[in-house]
N, C-alpha and C. Protein backbone atom coordinates (compact mmCIF):
# COMPACT_ATOMS: atom_id res chain seq x y z
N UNK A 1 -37.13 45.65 13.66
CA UNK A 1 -37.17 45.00 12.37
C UNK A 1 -36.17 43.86 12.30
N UNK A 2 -34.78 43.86 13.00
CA UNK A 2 -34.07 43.10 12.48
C UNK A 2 -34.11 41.27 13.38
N UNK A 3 -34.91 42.52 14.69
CA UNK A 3 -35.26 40.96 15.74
C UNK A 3 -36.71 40.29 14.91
N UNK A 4 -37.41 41.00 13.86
CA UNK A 4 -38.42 40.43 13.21
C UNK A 4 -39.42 40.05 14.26
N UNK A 5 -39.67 41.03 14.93
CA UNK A 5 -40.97 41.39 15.81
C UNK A 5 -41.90 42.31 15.50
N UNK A 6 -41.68 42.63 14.26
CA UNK A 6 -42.36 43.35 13.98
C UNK A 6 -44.12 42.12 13.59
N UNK A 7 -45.16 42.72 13.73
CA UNK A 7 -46.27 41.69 13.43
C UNK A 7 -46.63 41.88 12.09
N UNK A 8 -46.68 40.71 11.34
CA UNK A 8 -47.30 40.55 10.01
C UNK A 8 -48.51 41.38 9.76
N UNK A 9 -49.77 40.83 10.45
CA UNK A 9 -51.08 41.98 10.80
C UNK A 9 -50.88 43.38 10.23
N UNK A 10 -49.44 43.73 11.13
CA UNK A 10 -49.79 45.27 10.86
C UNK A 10 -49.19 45.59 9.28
N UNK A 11 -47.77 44.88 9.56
CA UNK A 11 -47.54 45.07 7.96
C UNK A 11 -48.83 44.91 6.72
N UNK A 12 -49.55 43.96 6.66
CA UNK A 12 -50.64 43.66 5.74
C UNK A 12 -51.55 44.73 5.92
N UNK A 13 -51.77 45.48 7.02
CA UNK A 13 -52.65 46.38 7.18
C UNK A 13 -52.22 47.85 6.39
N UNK A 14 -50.49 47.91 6.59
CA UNK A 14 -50.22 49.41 5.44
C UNK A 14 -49.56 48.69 4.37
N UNK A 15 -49.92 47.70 4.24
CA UNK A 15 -49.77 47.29 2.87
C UNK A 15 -50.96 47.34 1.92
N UNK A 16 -52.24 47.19 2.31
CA UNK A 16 -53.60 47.45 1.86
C UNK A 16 -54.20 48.64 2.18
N UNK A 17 -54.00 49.43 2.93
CA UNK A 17 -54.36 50.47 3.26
C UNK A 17 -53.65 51.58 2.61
N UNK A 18 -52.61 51.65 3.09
CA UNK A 18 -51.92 52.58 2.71
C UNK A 18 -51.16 52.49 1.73
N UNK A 19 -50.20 51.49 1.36
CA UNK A 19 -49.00 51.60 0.05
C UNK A 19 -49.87 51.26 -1.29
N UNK A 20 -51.06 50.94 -1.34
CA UNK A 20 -51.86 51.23 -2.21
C UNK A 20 -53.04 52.50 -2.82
N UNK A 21 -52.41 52.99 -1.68
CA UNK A 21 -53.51 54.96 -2.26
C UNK A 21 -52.32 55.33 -3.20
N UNK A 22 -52.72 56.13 -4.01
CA UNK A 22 -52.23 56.65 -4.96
C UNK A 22 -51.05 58.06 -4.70
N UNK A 23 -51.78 58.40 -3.18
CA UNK A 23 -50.80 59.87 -3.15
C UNK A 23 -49.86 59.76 -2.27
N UNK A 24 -50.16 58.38 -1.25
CA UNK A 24 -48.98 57.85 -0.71
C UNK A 24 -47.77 57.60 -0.89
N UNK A 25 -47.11 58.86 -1.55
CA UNK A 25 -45.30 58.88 -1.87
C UNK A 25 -45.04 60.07 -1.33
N UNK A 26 -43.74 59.96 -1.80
CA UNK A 26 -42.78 60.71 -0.80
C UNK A 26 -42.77 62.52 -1.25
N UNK A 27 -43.22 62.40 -2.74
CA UNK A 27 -43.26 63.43 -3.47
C UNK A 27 -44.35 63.79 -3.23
N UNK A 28 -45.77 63.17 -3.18
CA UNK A 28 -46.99 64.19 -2.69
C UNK A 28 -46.67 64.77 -1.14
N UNK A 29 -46.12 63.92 -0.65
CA UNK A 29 -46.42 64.56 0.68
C UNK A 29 -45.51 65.49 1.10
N UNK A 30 -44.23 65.86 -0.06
CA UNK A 30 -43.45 66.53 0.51
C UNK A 30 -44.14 67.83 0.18
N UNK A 31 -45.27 68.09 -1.11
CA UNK A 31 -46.04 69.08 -1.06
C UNK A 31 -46.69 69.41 0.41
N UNK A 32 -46.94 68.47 0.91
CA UNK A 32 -47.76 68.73 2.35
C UNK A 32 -46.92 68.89 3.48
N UNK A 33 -45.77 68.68 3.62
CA UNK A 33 -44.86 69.03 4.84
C UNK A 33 -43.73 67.99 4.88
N UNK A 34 -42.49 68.47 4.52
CA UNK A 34 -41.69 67.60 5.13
C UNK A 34 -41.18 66.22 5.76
N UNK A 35 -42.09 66.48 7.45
CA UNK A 35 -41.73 65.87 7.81
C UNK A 35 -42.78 64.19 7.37
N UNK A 36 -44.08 65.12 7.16
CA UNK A 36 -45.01 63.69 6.57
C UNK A 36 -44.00 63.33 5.17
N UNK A 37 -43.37 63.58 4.93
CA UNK A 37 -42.58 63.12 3.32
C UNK A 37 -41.26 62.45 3.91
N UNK A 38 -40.99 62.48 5.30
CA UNK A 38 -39.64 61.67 5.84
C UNK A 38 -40.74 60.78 6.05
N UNK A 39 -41.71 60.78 7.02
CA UNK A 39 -42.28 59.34 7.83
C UNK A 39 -42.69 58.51 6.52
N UNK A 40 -43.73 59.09 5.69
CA UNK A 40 -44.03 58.57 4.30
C UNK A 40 -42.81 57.60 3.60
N UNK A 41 -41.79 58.16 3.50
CA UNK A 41 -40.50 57.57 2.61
C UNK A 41 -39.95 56.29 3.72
N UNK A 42 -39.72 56.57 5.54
CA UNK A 42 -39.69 55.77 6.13
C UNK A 42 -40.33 54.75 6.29
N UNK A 43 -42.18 54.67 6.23
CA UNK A 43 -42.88 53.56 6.28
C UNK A 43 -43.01 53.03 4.98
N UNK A 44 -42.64 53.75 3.70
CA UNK A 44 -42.26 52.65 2.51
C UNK A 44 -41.08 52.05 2.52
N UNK A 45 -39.97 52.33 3.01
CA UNK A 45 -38.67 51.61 3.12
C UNK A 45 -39.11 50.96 4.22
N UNK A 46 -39.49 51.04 5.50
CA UNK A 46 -39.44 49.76 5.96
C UNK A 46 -40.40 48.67 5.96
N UNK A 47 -41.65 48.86 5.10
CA UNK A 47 -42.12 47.42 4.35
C UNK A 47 -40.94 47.05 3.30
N UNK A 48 -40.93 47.68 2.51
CA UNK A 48 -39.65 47.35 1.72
C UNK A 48 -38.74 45.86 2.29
N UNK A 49 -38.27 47.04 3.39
CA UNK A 49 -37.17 45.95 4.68
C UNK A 49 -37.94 45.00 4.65
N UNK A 50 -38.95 45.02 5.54
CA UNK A 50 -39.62 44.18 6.04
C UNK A 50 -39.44 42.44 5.46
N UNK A 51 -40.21 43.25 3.74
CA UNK A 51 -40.12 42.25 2.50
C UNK A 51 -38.91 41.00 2.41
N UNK A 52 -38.15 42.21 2.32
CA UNK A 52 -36.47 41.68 1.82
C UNK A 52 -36.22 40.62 3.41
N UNK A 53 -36.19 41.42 4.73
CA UNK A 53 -36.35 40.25 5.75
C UNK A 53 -36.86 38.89 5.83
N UNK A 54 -38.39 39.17 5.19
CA UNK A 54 -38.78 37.59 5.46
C UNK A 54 -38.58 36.90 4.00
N UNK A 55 -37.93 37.02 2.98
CA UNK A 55 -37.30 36.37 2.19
C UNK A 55 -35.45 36.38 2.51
N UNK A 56 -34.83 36.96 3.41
CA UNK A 56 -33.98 36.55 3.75
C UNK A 56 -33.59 35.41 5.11
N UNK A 57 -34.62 35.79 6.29
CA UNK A 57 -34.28 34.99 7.21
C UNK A 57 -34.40 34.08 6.98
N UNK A 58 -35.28 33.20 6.02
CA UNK A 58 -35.13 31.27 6.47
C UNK A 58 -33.63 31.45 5.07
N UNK A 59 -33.68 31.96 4.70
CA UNK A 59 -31.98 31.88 4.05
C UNK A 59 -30.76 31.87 5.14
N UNK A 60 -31.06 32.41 6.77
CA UNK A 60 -30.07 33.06 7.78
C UNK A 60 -30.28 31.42 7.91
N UNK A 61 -31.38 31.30 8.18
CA UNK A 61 -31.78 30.16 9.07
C UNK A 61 -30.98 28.43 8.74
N UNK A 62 -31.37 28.61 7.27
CA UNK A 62 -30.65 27.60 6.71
C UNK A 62 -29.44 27.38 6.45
N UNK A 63 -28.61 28.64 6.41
CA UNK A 63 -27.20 29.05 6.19
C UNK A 63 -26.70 28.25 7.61
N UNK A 64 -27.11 28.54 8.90
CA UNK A 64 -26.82 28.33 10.48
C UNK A 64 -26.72 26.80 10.48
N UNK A 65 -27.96 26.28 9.61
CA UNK A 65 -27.86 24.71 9.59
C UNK A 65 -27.14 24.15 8.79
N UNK A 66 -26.47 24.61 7.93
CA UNK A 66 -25.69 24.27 7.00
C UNK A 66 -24.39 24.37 7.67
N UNK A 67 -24.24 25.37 8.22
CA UNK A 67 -22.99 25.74 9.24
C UNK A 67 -22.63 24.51 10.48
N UNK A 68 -23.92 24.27 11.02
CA UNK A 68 -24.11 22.96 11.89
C UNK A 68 -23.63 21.93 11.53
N UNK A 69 -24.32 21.46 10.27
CA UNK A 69 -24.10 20.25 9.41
C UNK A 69 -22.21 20.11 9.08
N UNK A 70 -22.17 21.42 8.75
CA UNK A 70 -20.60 21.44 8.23
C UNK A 70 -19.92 21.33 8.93
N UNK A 71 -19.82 21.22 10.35
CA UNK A 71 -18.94 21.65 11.73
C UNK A 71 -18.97 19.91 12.20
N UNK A 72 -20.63 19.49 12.28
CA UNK A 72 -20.55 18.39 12.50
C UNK A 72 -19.84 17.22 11.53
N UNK A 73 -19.98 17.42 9.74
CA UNK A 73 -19.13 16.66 9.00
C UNK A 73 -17.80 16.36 9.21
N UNK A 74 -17.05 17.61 9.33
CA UNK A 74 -16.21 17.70 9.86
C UNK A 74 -15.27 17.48 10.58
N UNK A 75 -16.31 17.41 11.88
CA UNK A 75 -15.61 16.31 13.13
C UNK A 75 -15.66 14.98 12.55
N UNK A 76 -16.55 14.52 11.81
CA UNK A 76 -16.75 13.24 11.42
C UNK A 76 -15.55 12.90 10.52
N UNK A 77 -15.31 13.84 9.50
CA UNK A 77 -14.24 13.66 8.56
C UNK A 77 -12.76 13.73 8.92
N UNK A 78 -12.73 14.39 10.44
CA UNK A 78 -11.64 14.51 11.32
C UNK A 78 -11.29 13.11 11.99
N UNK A 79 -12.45 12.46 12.40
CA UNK A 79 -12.42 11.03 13.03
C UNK A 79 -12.35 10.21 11.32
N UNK A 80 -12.73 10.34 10.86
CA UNK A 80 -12.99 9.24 9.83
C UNK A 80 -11.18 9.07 9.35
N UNK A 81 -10.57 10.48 8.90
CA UNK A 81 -9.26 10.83 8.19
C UNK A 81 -8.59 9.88 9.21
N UNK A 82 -8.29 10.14 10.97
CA UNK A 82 -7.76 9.57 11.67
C UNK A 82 -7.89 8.35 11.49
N UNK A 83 -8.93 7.66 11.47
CA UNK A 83 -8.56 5.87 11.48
C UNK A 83 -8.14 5.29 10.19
N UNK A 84 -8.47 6.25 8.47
CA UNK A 84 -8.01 6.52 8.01
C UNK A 84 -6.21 5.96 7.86
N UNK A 85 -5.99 7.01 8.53
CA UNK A 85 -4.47 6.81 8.95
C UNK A 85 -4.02 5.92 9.14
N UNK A 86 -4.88 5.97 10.60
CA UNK A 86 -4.16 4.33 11.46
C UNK A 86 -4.00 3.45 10.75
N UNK A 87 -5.26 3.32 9.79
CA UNK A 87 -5.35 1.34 8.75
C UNK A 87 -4.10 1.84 7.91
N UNK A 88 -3.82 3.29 7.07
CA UNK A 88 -2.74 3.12 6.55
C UNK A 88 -1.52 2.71 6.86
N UNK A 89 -1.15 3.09 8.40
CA UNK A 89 -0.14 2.84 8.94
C UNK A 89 -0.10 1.20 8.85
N UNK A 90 -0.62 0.84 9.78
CA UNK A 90 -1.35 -0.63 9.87
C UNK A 90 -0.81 -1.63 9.10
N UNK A 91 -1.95 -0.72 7.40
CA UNK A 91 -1.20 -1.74 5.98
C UNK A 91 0.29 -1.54 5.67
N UNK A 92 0.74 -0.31 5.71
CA UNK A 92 2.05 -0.43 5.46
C UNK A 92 3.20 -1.31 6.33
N UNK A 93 2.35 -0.88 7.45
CA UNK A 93 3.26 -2.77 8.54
C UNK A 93 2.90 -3.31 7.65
N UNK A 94 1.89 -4.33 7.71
CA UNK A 94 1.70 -5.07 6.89
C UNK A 94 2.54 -5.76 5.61
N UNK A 95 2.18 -4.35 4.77
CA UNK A 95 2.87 -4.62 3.60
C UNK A 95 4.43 -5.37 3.58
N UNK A 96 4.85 -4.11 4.54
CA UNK A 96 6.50 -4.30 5.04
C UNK A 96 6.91 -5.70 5.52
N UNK A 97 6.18 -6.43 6.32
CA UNK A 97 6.11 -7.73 6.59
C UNK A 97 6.28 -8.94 5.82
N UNK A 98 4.82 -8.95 5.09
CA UNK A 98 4.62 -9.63 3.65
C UNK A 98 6.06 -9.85 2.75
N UNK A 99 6.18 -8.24 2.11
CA UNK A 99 7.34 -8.16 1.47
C UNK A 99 8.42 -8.90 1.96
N UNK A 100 8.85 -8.36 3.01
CA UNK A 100 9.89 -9.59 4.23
C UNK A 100 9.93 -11.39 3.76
N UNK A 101 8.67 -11.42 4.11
CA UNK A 101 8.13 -12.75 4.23
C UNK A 101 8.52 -13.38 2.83
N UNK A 102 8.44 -13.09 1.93
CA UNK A 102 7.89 -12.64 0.17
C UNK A 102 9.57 -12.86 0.02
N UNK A 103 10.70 -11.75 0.56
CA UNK A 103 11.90 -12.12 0.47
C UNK A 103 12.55 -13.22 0.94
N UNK A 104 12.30 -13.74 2.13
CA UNK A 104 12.42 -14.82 2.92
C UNK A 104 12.07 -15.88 2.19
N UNK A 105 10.86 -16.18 1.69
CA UNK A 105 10.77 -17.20 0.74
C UNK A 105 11.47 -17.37 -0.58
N UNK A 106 11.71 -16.28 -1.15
CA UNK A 106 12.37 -16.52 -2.48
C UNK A 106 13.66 -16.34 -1.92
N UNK A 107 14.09 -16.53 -1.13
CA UNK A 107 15.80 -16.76 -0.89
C UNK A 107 15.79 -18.59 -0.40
N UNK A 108 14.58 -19.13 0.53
CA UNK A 108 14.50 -20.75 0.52
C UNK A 108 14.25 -21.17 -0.96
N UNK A 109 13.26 -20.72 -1.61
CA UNK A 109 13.25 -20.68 -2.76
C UNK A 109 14.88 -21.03 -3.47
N UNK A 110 15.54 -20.04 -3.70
CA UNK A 110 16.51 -20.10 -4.32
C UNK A 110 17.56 -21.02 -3.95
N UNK A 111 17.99 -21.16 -2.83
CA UNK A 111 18.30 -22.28 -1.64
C UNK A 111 18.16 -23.56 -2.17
N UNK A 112 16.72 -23.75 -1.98
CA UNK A 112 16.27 -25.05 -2.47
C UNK A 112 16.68 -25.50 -3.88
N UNK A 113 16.51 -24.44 -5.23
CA UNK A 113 17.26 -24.63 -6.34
C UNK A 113 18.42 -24.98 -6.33
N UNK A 114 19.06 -24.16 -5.53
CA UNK A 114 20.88 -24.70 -5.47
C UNK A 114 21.05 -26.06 -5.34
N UNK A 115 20.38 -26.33 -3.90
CA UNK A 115 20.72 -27.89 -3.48
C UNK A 115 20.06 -28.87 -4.05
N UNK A 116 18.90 -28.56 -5.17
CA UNK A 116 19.10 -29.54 -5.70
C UNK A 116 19.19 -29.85 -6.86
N UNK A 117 20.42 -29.03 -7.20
CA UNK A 117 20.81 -28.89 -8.16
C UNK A 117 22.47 -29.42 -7.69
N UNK A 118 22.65 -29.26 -6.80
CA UNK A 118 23.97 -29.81 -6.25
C UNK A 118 23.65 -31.88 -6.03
N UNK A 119 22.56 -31.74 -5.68
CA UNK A 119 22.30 -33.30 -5.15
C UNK A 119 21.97 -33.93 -6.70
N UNK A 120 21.34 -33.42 -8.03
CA UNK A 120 21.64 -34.12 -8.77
C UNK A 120 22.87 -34.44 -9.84
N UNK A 121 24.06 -32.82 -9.29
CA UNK A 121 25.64 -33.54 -9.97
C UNK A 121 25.97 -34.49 -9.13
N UNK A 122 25.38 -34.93 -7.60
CA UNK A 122 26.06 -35.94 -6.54
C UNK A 122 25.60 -37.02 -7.33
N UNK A 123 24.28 -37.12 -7.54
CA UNK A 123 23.89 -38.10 -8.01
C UNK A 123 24.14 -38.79 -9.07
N UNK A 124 24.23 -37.78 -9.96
CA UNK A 124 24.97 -38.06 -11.62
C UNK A 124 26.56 -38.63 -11.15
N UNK A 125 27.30 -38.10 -10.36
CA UNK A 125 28.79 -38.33 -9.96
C UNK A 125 28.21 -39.82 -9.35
N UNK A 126 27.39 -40.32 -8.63
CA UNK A 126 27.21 -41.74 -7.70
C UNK A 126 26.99 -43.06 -9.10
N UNK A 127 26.47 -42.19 -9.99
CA UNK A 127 26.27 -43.26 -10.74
C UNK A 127 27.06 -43.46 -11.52
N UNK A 128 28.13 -42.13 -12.10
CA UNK A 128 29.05 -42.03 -13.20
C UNK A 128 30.15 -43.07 -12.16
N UNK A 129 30.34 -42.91 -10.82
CA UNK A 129 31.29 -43.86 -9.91
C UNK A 129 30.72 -45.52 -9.97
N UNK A 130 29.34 -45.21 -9.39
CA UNK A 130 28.58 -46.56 -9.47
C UNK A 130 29.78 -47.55 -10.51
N UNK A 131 29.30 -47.45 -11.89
CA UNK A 131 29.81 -48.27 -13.01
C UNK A 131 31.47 -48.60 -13.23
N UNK A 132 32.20 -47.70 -12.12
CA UNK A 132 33.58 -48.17 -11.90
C UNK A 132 33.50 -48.58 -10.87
N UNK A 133 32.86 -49.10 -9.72
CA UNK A 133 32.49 -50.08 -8.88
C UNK A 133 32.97 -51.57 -9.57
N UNK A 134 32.11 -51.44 -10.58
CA UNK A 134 32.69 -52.71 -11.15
C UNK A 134 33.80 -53.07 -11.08
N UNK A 135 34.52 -52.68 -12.40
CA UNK A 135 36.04 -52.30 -12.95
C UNK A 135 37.07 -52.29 -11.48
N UNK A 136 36.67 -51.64 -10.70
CA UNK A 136 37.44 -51.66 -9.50
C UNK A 136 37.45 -52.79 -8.92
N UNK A 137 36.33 -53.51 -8.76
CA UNK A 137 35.94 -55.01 -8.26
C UNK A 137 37.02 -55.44 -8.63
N UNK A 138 36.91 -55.95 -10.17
CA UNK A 138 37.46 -57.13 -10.89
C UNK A 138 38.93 -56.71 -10.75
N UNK A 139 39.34 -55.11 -10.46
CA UNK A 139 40.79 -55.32 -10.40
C UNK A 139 41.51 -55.42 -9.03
N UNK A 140 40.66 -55.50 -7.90
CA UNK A 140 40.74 -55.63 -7.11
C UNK A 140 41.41 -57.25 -7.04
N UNK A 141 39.93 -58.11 -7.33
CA UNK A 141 40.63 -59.64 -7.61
C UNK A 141 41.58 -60.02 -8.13
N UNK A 142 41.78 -59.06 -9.35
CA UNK A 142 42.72 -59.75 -10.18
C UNK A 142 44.43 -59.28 -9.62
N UNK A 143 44.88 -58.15 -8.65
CA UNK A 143 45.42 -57.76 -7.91
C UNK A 143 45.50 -58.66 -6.75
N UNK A 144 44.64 -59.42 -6.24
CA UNK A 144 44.40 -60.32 -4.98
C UNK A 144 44.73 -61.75 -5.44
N UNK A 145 44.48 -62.03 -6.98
CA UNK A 145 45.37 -62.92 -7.64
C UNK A 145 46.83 -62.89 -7.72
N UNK A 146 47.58 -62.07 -8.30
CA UNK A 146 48.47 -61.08 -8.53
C UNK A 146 49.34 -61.58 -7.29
N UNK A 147 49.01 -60.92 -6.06
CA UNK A 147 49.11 -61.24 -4.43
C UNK A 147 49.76 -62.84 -4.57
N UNK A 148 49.12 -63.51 -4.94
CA UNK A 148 48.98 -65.12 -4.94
C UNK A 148 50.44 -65.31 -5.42
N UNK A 149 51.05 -64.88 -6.74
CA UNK A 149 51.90 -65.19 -7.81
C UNK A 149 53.01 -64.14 -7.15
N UNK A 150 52.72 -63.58 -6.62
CA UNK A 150 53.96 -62.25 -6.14
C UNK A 150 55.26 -62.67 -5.79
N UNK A 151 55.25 -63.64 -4.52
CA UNK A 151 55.97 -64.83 -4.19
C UNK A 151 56.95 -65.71 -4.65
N UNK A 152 55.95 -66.13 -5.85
CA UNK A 152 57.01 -66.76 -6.81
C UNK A 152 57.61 -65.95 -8.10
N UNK A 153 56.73 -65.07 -8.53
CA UNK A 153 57.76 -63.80 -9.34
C UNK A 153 58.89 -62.83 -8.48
N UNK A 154 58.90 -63.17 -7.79
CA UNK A 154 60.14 -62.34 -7.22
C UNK A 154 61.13 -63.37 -6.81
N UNK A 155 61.20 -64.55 -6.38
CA UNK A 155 61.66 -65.47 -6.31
C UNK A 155 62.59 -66.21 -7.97
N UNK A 156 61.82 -66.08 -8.86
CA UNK A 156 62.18 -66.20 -10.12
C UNK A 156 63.31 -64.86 -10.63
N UNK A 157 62.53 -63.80 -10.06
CA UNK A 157 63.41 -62.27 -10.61
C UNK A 157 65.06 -62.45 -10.04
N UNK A 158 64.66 -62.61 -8.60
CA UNK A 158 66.29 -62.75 -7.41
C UNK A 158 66.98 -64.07 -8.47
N UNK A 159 65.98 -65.08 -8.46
CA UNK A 159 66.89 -66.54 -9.17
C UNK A 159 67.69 -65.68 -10.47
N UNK A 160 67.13 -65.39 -11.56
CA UNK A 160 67.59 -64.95 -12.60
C UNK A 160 68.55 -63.79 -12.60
N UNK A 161 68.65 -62.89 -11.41
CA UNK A 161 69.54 -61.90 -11.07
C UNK A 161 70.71 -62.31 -11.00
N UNK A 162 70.60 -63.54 -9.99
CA UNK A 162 71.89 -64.43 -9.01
C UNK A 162 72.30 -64.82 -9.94
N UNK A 163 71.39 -65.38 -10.97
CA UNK A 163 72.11 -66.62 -11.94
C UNK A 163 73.16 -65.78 -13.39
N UNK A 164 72.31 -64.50 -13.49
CA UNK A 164 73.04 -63.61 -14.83
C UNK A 164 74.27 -62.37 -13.74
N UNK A 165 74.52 -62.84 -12.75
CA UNK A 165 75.63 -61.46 -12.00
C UNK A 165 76.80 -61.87 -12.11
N UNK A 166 77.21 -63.54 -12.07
CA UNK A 166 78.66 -63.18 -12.26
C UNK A 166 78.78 -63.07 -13.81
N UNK A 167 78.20 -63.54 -14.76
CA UNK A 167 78.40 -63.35 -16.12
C UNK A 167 78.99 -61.74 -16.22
N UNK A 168 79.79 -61.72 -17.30
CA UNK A 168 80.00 -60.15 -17.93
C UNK A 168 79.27 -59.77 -18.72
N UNK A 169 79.25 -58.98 -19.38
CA UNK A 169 78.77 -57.36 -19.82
C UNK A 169 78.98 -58.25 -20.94
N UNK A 170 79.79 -58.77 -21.65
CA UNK A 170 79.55 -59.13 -23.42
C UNK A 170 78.92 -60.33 -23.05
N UNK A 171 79.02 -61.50 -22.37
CA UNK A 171 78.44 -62.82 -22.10
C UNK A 171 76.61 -62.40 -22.12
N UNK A 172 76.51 -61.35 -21.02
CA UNK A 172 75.28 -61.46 -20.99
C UNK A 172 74.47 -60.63 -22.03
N UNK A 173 75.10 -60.08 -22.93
CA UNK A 173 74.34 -59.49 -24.18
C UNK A 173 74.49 -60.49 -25.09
């Protein structure tokens, strides 16, 4: 029964024949002997079986393929999880990089703010100087004039020294 070799044929045959007479139970026949009331109770339990068998095996059957299917997903979901991984790993280089990169720039970034922010106090300072360019010019000349007359103002200073030293202290007040 359980290798399900048993032949359909015959089952259908004490299924129409026999589990349909009326005195075919276990209780008439135990009036008639015993042991016809064991075989009787045996060949109704095992159509019974029988029954319950071929509404269970394509349930075995499908369960096995389901089992297949699941074993094979599996491996698949085993390979799939793995590369999975890897790209995570992968992106998190990645990421880690970027970020890097991401810092690296906002420090030229910031860099770049400084200096030119430094090059326009230079600049503001070139021009705030620029306009005493001038002023420096003209006193330059007028110093290079100055130069010219030096000569004879000190010449005048010594004359007027020489000329008021022998005088005294009340004369020359």
């Amino acid at each position: 029964m359980d290798a399900n070799q048993v032949n359909a044929a015959n089952v259908a045959i004490v299924k129409k024949d026999y589990l349909t007479m009326p005195d075919f139970n276990a209780e008439k026949m135990a009036s008639k002997s015993n042991a016809a009331k064991g075989i009787c109770s045996w060949v109704i339990n095992i159509i019974q079986y029988w029954d319950v068998i071929q509404d269970v095996e394509p349930k075995r059957k499908a369960l096995k393929e389901s089992v297949e299917l699941l074993e094979a997903a599996t491996i698949k979901l085993d390979a799939v999880e793995k590369v999975v991984a890897e790209l995570t790993a992968s992106l998190n280089k990645l990421v880690a990089e970027y970020d890097k990169a991401m810092g690296e720039k906002d420090a030229a970034l910031a860099e770049a703010a400084r200096c030119a922010t430094r090059l326009d106090l230079a600049q503001r300072l070139v021009r705030a100087l620029g306009s005493e360019n001038e002023r420096w010019g003209n006193s330059i000349i007028e110093i290079g004039n100055s130069l010219n007359l030096l000569v004879g103002d000190v010449l005048m200073a010594s004359a007027f020294i020489s000329y008021t030293g022998p005088f005294s202290k009340k004369f020359r007040e």
